[in-house]
PDB file of N, CA and C in Angstrom:
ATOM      1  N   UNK A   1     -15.454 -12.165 -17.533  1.00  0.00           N
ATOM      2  CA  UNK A   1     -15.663 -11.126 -16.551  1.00  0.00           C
ATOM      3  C   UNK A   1     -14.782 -11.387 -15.321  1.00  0.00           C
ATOM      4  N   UNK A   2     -14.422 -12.917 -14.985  1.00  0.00           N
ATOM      5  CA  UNK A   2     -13.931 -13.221 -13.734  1.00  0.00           C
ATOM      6  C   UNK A   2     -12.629 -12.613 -14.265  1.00  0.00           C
ATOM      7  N   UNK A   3     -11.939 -12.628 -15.042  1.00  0.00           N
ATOM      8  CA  UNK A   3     -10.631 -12.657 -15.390  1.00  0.00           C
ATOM      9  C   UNK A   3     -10.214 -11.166 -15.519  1.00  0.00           C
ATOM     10  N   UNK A   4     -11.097 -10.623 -15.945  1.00  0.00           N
ATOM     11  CA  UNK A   4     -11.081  -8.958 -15.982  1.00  0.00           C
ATOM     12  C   UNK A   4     -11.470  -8.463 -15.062  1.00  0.00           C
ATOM     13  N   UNK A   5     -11.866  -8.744 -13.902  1.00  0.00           N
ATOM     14  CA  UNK A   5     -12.028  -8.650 -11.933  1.00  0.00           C
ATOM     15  C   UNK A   5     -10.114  -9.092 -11.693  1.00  0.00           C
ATOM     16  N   UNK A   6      -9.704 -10.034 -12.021  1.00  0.00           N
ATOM     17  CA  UNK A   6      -8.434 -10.322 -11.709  1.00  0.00           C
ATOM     18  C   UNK A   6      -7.532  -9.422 -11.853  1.00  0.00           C
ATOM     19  N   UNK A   7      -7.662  -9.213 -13.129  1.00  0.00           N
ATOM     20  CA  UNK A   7      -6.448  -8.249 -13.791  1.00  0.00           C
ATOM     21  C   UNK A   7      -6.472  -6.746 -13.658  1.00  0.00           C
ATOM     22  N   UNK A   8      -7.865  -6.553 -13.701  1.00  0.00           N
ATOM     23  CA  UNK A   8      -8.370  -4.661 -13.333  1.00  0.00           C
ATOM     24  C   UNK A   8      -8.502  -4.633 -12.094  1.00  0.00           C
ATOM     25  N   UNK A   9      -9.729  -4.947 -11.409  1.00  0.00           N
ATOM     26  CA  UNK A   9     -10.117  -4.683 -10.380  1.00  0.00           C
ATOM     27  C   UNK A   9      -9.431  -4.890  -9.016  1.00  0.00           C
ATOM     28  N   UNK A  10      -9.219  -6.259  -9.099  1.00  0.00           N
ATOM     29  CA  UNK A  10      -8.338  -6.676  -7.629  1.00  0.00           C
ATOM     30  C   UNK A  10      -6.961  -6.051  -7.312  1.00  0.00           C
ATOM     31  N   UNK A  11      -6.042  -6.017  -8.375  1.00  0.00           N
ATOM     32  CA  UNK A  11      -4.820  -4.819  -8.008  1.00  0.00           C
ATOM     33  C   UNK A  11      -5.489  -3.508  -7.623  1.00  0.00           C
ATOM     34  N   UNK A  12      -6.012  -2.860  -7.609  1.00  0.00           N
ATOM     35  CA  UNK A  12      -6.486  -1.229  -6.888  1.00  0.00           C
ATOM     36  C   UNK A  12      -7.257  -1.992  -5.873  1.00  0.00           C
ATOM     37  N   UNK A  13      -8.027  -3.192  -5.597  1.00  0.00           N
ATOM     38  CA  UNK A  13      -8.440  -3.316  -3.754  1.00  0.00           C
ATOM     39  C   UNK A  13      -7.403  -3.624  -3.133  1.00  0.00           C
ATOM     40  N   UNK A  14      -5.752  -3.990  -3.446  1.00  0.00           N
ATOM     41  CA  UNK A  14      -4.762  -4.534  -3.104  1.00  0.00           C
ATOM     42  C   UNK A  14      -3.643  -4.293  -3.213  1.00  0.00           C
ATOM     43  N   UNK A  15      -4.087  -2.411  -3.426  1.00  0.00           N
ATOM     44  CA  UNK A  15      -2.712  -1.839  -3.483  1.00  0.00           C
ATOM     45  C   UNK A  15      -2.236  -1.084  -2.388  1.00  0.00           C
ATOM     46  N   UNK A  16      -0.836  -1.417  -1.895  1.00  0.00           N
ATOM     47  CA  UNK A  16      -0.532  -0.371  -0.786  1.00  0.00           C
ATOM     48  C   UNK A  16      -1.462  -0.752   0.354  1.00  0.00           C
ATOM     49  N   UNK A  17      -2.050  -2.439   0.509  1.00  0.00           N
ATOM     50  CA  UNK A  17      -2.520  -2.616   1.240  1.00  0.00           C
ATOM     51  C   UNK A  17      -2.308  -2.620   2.658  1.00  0.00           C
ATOM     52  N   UNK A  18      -0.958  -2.786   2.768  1.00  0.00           N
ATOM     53  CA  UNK A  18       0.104  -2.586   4.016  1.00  0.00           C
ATOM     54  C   UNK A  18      -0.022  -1.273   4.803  1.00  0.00           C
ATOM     55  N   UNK A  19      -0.635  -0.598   3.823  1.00  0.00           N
ATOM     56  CA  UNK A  19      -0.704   1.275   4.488  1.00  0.00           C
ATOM     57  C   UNK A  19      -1.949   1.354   4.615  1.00  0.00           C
ATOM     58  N   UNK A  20      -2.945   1.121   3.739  1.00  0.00           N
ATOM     59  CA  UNK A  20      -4.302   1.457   4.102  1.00  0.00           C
ATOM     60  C   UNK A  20      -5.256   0.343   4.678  1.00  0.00           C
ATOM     61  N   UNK A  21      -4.934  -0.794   4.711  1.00  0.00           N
ATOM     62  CA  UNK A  21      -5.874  -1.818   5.087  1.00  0.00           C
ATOM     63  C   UNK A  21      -6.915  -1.066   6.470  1.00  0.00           C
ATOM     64  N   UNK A  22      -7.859  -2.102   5.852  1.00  0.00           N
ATOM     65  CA  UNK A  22      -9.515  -1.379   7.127  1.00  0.00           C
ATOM     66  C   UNK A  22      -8.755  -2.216   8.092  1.00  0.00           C
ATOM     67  N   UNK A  23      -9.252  -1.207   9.108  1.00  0.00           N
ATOM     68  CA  UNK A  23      -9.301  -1.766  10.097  1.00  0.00           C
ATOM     69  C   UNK A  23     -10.995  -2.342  10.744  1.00  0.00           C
ATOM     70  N   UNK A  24     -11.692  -2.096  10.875  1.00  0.00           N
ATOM     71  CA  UNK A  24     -13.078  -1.695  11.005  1.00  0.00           C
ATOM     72  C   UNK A  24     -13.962  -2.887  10.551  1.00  0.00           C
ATOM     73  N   UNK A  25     -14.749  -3.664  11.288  1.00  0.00           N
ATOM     74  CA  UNK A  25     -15.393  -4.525  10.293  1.00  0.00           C
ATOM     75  C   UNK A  25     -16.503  -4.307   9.410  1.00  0.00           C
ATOM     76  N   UNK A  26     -17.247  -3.183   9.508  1.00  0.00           N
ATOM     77  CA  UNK A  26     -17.648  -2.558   8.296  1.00  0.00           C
ATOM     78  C   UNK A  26     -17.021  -2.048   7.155  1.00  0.00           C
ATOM     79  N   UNK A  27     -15.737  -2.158   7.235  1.00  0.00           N
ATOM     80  CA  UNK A  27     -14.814  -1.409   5.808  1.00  0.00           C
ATOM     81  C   UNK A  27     -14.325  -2.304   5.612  1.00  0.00           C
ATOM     82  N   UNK A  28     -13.998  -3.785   5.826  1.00  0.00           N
ATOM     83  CA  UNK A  28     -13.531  -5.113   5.702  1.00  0.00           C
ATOM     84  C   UNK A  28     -14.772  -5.448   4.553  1.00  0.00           C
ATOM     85  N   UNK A  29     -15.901  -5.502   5.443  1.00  0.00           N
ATOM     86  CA  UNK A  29     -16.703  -6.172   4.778  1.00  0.00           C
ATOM     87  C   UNK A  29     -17.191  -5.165   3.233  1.00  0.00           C
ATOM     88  N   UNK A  30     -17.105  -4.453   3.373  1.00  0.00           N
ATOM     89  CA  UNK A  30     -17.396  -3.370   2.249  1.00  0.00           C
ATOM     90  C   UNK A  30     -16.150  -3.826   1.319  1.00  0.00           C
ATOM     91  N   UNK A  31     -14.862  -3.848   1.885  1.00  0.00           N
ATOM     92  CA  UNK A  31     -13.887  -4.323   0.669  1.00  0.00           C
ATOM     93  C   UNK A  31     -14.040  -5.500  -0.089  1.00  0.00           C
ATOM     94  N   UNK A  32     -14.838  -6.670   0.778  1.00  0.00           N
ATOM     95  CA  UNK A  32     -15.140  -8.043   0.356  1.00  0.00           C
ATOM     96  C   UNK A  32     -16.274  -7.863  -0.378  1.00  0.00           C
ATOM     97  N   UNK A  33     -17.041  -6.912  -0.041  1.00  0.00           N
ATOM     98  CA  UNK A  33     -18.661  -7.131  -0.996  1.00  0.00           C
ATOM     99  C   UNK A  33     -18.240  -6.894  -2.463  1.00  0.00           C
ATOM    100  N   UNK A  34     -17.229  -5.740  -3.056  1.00  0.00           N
ATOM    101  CA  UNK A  34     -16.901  -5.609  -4.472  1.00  0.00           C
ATOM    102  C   UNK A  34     -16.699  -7.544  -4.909  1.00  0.00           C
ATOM    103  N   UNK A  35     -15.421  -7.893  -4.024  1.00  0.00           N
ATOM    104  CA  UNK A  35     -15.702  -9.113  -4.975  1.00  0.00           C
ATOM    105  C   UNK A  35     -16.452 -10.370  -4.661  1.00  0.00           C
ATOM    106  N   UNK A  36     -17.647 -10.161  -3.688  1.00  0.00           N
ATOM    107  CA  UNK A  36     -18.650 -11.107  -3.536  1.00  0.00           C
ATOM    108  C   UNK A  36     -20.063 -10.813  -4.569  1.00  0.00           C
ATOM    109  N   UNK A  37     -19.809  -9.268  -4.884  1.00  0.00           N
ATOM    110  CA  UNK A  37     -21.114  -8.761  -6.338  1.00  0.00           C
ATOM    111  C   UNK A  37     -20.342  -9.860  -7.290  1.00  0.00           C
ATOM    112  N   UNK A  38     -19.254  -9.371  -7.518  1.00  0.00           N
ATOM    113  CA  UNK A  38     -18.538 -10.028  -9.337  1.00  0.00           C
ATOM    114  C   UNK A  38     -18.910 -11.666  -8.757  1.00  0.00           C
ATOM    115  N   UNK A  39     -18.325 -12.409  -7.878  1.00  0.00           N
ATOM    116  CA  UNK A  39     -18.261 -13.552  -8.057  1.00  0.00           C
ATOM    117  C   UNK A  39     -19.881 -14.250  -8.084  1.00  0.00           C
ATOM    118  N   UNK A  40     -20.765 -13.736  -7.864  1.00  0.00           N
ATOM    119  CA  UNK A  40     -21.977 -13.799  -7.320  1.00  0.00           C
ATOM    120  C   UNK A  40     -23.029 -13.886  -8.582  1.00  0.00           C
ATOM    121  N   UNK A  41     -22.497 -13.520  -9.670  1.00  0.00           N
ATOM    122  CA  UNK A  41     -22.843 -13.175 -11.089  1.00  0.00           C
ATOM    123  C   UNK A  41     -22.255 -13.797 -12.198  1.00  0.00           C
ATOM    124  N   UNK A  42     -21.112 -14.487 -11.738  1.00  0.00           N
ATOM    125  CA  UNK A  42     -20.503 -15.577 -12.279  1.00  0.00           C
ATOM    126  C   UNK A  42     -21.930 -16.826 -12.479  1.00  0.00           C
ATOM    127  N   UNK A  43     -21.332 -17.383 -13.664  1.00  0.00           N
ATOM    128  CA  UNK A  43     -22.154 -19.145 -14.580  1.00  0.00           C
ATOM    129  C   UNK A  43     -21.937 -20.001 -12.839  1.00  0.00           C
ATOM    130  N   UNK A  44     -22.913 -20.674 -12.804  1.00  0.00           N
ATOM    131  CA  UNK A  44     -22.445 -21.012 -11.859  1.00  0.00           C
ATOM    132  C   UNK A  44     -22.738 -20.991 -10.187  1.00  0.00           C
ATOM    133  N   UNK A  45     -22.800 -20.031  -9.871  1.00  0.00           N
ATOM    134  CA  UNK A  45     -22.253 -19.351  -8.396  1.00  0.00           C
ATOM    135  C   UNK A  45     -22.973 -18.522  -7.873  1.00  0.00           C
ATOM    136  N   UNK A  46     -24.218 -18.539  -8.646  1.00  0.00           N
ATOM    137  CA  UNK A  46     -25.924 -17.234  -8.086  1.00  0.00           C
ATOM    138  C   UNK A  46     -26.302 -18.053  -7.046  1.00  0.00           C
ATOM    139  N   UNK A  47     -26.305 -19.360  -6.727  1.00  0.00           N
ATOM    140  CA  UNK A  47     -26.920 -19.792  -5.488  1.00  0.00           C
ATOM    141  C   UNK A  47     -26.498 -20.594  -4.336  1.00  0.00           C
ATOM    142  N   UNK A  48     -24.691 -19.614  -4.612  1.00  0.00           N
ATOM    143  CA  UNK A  48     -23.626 -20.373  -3.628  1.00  0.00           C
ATOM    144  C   UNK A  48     -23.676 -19.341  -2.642  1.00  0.00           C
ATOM    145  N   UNK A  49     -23.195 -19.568  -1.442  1.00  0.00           N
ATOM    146  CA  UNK A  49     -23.104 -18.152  -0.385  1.00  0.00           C
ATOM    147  C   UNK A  49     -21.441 -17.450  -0.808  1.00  0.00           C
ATOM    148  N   UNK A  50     -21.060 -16.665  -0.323  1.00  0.00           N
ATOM    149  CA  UNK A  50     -19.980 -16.249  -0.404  1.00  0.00           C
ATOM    150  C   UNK A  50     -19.153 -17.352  -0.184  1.00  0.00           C
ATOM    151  N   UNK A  51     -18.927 -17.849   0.998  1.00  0.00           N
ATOM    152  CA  UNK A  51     -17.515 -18.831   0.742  1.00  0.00           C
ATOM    153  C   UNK A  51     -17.378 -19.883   0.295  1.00  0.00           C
ATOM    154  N   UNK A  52     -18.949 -20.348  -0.016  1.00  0.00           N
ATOM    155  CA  UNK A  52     -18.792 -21.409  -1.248  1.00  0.00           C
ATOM    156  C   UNK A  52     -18.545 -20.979  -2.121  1.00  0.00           C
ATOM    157  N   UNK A  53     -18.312 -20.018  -3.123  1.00  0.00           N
ATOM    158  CA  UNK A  53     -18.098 -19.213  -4.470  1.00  0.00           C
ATOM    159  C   UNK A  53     -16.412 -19.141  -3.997  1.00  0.00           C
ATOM    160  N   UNK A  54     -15.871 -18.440  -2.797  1.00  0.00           N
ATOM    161  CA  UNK A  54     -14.464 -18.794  -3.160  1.00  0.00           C
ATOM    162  C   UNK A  54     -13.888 -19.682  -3.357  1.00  0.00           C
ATOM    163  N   UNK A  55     -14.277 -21.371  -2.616  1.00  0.00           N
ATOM    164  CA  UNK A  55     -13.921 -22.128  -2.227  1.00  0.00           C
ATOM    165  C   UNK A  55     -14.478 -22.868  -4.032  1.00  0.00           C
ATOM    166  N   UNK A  56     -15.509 -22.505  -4.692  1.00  0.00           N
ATOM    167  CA  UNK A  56     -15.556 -23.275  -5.822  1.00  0.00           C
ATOM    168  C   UNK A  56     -14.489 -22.401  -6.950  1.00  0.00           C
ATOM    169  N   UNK A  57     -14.476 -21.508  -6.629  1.00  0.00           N
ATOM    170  CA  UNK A  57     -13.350 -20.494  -7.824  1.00  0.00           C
ATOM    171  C   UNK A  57     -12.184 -20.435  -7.132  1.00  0.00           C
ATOM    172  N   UNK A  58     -11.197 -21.018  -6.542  1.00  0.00           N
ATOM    173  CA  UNK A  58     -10.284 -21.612  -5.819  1.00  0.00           C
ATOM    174  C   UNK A  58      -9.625 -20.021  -5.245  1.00  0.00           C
ATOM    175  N   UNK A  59     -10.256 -18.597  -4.420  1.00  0.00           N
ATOM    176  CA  UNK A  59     -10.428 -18.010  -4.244  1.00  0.00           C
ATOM    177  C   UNK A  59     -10.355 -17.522  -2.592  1.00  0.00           C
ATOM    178  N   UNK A  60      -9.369 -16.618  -2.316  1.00  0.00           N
ATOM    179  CA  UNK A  60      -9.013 -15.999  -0.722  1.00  0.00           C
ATOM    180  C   UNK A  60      -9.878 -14.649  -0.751  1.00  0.00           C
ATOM    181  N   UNK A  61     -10.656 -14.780   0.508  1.00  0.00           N
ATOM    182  CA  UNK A  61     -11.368 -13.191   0.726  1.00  0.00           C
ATOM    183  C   UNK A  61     -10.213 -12.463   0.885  1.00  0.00           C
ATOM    184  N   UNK A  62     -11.008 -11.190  -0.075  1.00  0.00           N
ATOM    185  CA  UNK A  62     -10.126 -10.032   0.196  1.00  0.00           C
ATOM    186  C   UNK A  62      -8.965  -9.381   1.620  1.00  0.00           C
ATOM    187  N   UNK A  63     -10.301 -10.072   2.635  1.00  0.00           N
ATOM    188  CA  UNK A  63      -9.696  -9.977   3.790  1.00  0.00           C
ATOM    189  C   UNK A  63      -8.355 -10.674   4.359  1.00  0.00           C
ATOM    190  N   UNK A  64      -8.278 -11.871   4.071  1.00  0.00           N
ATOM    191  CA  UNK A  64      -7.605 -13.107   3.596  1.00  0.00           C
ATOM    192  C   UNK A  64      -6.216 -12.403   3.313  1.00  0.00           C
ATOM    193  N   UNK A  65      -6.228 -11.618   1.841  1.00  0.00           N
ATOM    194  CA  UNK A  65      -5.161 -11.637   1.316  1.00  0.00           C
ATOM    195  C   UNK A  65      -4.855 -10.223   1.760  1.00  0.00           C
ATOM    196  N   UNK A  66      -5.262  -9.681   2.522  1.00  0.00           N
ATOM    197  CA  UNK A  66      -4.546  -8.293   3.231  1.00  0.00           C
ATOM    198  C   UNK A  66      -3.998  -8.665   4.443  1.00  0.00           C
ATOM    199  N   UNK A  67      -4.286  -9.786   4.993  1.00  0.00           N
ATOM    200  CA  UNK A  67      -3.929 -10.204   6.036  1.00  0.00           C
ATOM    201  C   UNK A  67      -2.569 -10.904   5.683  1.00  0.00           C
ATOM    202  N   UNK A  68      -2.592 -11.703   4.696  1.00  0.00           N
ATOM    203  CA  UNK A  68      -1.033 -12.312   4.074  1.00  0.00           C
ATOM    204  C   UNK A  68      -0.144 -11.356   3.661  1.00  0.00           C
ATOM    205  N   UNK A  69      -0.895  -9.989   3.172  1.00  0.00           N
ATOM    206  CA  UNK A  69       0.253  -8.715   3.114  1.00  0.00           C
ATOM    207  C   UNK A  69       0.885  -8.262   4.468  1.00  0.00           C
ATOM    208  N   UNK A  70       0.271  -8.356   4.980  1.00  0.00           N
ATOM    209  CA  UNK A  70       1.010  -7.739   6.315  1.00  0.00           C
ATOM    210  C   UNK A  70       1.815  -8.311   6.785  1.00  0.00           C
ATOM    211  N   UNK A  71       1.746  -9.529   6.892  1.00  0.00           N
ATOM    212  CA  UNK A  71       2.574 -11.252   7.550  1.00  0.00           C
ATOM    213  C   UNK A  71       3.825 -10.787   6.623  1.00  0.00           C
ATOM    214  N   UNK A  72       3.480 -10.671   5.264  1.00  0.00           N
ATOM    215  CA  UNK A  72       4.756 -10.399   4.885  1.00  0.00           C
ATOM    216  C   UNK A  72       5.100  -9.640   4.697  1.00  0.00           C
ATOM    217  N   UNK A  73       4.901  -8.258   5.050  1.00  0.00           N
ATOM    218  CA  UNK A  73       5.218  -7.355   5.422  1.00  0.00           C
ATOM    219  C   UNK A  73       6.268  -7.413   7.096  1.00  0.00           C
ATOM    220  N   UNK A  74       5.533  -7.751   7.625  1.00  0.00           N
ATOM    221  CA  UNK A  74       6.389  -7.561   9.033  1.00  0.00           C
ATOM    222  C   UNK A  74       7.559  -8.697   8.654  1.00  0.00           C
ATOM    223  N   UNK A  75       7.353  -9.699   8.437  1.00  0.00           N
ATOM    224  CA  UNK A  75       8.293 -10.759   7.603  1.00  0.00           C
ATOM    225  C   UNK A  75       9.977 -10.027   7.722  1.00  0.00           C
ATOM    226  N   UNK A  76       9.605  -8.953   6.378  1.00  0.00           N
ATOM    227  CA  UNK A  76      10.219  -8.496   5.737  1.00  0.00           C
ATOM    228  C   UNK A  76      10.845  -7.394   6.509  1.00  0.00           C
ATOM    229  N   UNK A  77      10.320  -6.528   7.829  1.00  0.00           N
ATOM    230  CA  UNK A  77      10.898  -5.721   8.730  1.00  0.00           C
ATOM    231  C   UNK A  77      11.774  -6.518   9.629  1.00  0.00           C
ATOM    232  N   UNK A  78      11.212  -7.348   9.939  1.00  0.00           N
ATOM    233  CA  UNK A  78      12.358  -7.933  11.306  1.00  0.00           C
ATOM    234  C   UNK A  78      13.311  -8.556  10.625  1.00  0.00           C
ATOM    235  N   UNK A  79      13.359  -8.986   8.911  1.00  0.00           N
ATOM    236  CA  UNK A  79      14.276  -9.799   9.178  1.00  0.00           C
ATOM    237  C   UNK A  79      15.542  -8.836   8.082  1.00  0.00           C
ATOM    238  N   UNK A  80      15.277  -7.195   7.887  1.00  0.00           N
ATOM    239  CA  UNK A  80      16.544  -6.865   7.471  1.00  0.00           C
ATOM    240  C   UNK A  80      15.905  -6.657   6.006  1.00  0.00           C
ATOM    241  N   UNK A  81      14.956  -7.232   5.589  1.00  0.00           N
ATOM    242  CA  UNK A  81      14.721  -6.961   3.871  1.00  0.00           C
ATOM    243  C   UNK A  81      13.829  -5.737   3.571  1.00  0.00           C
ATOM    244  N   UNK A  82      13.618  -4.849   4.482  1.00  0.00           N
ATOM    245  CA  UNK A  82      13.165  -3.753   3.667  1.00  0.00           C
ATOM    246  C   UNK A  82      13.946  -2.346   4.777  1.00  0.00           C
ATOM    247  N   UNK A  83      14.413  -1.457   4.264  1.00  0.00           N
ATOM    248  CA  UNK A  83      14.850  -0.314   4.635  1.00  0.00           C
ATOM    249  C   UNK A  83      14.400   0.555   5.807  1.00  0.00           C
ATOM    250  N   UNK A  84      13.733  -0.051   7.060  1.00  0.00           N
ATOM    251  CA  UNK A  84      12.879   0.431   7.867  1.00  0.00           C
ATOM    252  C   UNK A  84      13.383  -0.165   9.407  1.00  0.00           C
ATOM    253  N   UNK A  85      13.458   0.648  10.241  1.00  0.00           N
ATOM    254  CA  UNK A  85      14.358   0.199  11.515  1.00  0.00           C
ATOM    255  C   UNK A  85      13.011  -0.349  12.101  1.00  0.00           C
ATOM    256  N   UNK A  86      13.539  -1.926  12.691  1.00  0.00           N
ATOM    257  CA  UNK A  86      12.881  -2.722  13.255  1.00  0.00           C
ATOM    258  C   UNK A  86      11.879  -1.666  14.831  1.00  0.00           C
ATOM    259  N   UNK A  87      12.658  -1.266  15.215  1.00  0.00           N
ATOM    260  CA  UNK A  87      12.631  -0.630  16.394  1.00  0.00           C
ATOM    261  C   UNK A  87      11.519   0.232  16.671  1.00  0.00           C
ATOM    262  N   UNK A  88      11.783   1.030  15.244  1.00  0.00           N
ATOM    263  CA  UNK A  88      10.528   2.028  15.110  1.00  0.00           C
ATOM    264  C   UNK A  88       8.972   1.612  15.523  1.00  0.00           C
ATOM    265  N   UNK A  89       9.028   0.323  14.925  1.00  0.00           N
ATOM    266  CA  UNK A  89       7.527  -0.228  14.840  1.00  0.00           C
ATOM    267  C   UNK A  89       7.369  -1.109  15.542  1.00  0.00           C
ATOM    268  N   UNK A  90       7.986  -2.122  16.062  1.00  0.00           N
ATOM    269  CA  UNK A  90       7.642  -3.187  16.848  1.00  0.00           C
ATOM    270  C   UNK A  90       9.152  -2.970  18.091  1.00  0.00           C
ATOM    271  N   UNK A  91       8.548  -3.837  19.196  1.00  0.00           N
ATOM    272  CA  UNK A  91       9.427  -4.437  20.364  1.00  0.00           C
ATOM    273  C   UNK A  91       8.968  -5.590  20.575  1.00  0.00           C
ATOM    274  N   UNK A  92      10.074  -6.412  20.484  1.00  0.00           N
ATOM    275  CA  UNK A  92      10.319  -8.029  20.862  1.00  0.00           C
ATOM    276  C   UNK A  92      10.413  -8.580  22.351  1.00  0.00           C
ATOM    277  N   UNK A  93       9.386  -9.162  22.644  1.00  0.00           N
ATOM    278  CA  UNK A  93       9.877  -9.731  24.267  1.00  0.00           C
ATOM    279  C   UNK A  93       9.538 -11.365  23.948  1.00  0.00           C
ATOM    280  N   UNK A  94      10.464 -11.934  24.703  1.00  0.00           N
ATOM    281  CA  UNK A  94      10.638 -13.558  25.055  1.00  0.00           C
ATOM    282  C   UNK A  94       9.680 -13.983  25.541  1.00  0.00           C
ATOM    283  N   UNK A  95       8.714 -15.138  25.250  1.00  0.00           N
ATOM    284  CA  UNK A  95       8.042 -15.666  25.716  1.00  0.00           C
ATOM    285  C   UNK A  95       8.278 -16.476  26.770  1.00  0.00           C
ATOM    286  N   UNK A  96       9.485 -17.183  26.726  1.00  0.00           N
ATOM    287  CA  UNK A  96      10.126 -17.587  27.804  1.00  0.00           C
ATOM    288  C   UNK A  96      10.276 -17.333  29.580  1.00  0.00           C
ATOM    289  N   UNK A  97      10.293 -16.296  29.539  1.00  0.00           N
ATOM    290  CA  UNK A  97      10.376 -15.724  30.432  1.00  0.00           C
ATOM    291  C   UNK A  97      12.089 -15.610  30.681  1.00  0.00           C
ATOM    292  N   UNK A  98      12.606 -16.255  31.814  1.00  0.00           N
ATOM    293  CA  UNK A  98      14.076 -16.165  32.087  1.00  0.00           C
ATOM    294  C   UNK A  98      15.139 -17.366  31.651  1.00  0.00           C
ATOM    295  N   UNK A  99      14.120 -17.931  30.370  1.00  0.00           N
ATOM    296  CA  UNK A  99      14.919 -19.280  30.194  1.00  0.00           C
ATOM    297  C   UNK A  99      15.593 -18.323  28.664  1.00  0.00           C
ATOM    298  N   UNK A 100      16.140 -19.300  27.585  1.00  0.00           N
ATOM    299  CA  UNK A 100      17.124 -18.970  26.956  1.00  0.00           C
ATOM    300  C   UNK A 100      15.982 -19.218  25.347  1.00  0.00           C
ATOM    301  N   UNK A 101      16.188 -18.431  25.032  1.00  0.00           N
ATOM    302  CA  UNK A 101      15.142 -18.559  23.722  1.00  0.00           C
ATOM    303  C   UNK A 101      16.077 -19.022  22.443  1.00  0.00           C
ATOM    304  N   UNK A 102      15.845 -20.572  22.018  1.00  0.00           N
ATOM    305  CA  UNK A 102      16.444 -20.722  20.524  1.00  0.00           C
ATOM    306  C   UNK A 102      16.164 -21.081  19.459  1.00  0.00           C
ATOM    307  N   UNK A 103      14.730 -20.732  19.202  1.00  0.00           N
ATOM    308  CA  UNK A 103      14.270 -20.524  17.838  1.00  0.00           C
ATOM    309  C   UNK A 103      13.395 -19.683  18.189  1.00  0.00           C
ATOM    310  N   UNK A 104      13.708 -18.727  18.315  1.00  0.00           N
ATOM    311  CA  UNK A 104      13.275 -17.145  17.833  1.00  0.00           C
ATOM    312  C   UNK A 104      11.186 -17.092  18.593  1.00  0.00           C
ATOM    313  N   UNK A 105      11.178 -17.579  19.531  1.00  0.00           N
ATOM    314  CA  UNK A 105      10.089 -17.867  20.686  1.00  0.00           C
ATOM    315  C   UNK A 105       9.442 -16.466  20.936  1.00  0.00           C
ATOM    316  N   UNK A 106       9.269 -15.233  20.028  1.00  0.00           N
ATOM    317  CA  UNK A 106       8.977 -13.993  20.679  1.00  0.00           C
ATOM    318  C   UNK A 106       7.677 -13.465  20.661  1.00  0.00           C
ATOM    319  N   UNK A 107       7.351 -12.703  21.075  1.00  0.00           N
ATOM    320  CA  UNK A 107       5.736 -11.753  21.231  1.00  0.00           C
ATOM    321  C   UNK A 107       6.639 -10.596  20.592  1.00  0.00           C
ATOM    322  N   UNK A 108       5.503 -10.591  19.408  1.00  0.00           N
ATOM    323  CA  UNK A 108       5.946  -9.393  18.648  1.00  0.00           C
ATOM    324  C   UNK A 108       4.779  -7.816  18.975  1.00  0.00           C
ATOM    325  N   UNK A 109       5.375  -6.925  19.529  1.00  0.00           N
ATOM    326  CA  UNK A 109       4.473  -5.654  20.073  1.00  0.00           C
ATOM    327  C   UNK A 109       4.603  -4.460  18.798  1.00  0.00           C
ATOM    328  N   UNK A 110       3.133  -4.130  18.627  1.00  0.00           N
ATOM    329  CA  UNK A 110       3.259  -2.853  17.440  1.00  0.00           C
ATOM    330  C   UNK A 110       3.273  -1.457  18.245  1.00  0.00           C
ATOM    331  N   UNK A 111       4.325  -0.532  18.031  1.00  0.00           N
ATOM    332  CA  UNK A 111       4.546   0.558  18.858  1.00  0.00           C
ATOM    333  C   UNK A 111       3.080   1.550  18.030  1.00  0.00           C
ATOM    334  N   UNK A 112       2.511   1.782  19.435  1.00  0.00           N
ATOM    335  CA  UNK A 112       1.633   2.802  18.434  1.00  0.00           C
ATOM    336  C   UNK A 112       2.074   4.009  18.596  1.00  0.00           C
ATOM    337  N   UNK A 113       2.036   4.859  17.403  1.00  0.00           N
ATOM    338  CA  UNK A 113       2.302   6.256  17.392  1.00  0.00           C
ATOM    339  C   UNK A 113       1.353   7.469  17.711  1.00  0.00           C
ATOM    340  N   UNK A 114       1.968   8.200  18.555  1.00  0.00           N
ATOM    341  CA  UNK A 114       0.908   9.335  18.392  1.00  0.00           C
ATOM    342  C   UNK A 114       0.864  10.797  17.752  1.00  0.00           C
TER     343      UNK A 114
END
């Protein structure tokens, strides 16, 4: 059952997560409860709490791994690898202040749209 949660289920909570991820901590937690039922019903794991069940099924909350989509997502905007002008979405300012920044020291800002 765990393995058929892997292969079916978790690609559609983890698709296009970059566009739809909750924001909301009620729709976070609603995305995590699908796989805290399955893991919860697992041999095993009926009288672990949730993050003992990930932590024994070597396992990232859902939340977890939408959060690593995005990281690499923006990753992938600033540095030229996906087709999308940096500009649009974020502005870069120096943490520095008026000194000389040389390893890339920045506050990254998300432009919001209206």
């Amino acid at each position: 059952m765990f393995r058929a949660f892997k292969v079916y289920v978790r690609p559609l909570l983890e698709y296009a997560t970059c566009v739809w991820s909750p924001y909301y901590n009620y729709a976070i937690d609603k995305t995590d409860a699908v796989q805290g039922k399955l893991t919860k019903r697992l041999k095993g794991c009926k009288d672990m709490d949730y993050p003992e069940r990930l932590g024994y099924l070597h396992l990232h909350s859902l939340e977890r791994r939408h959060l690593t989509a995005d990281l690499i997502l923006t990753h992938r905007i600033i540095f030229g690898l996906v087709d999308v002008s940096t500009t649009d979405y974020f502005t870069m300012q120096s943490t520095n202040g008026d000194h000389t920044v040389t390893r890339g020291t920045y506050n990254l800002y998300w432009k919001h749209r209206s």
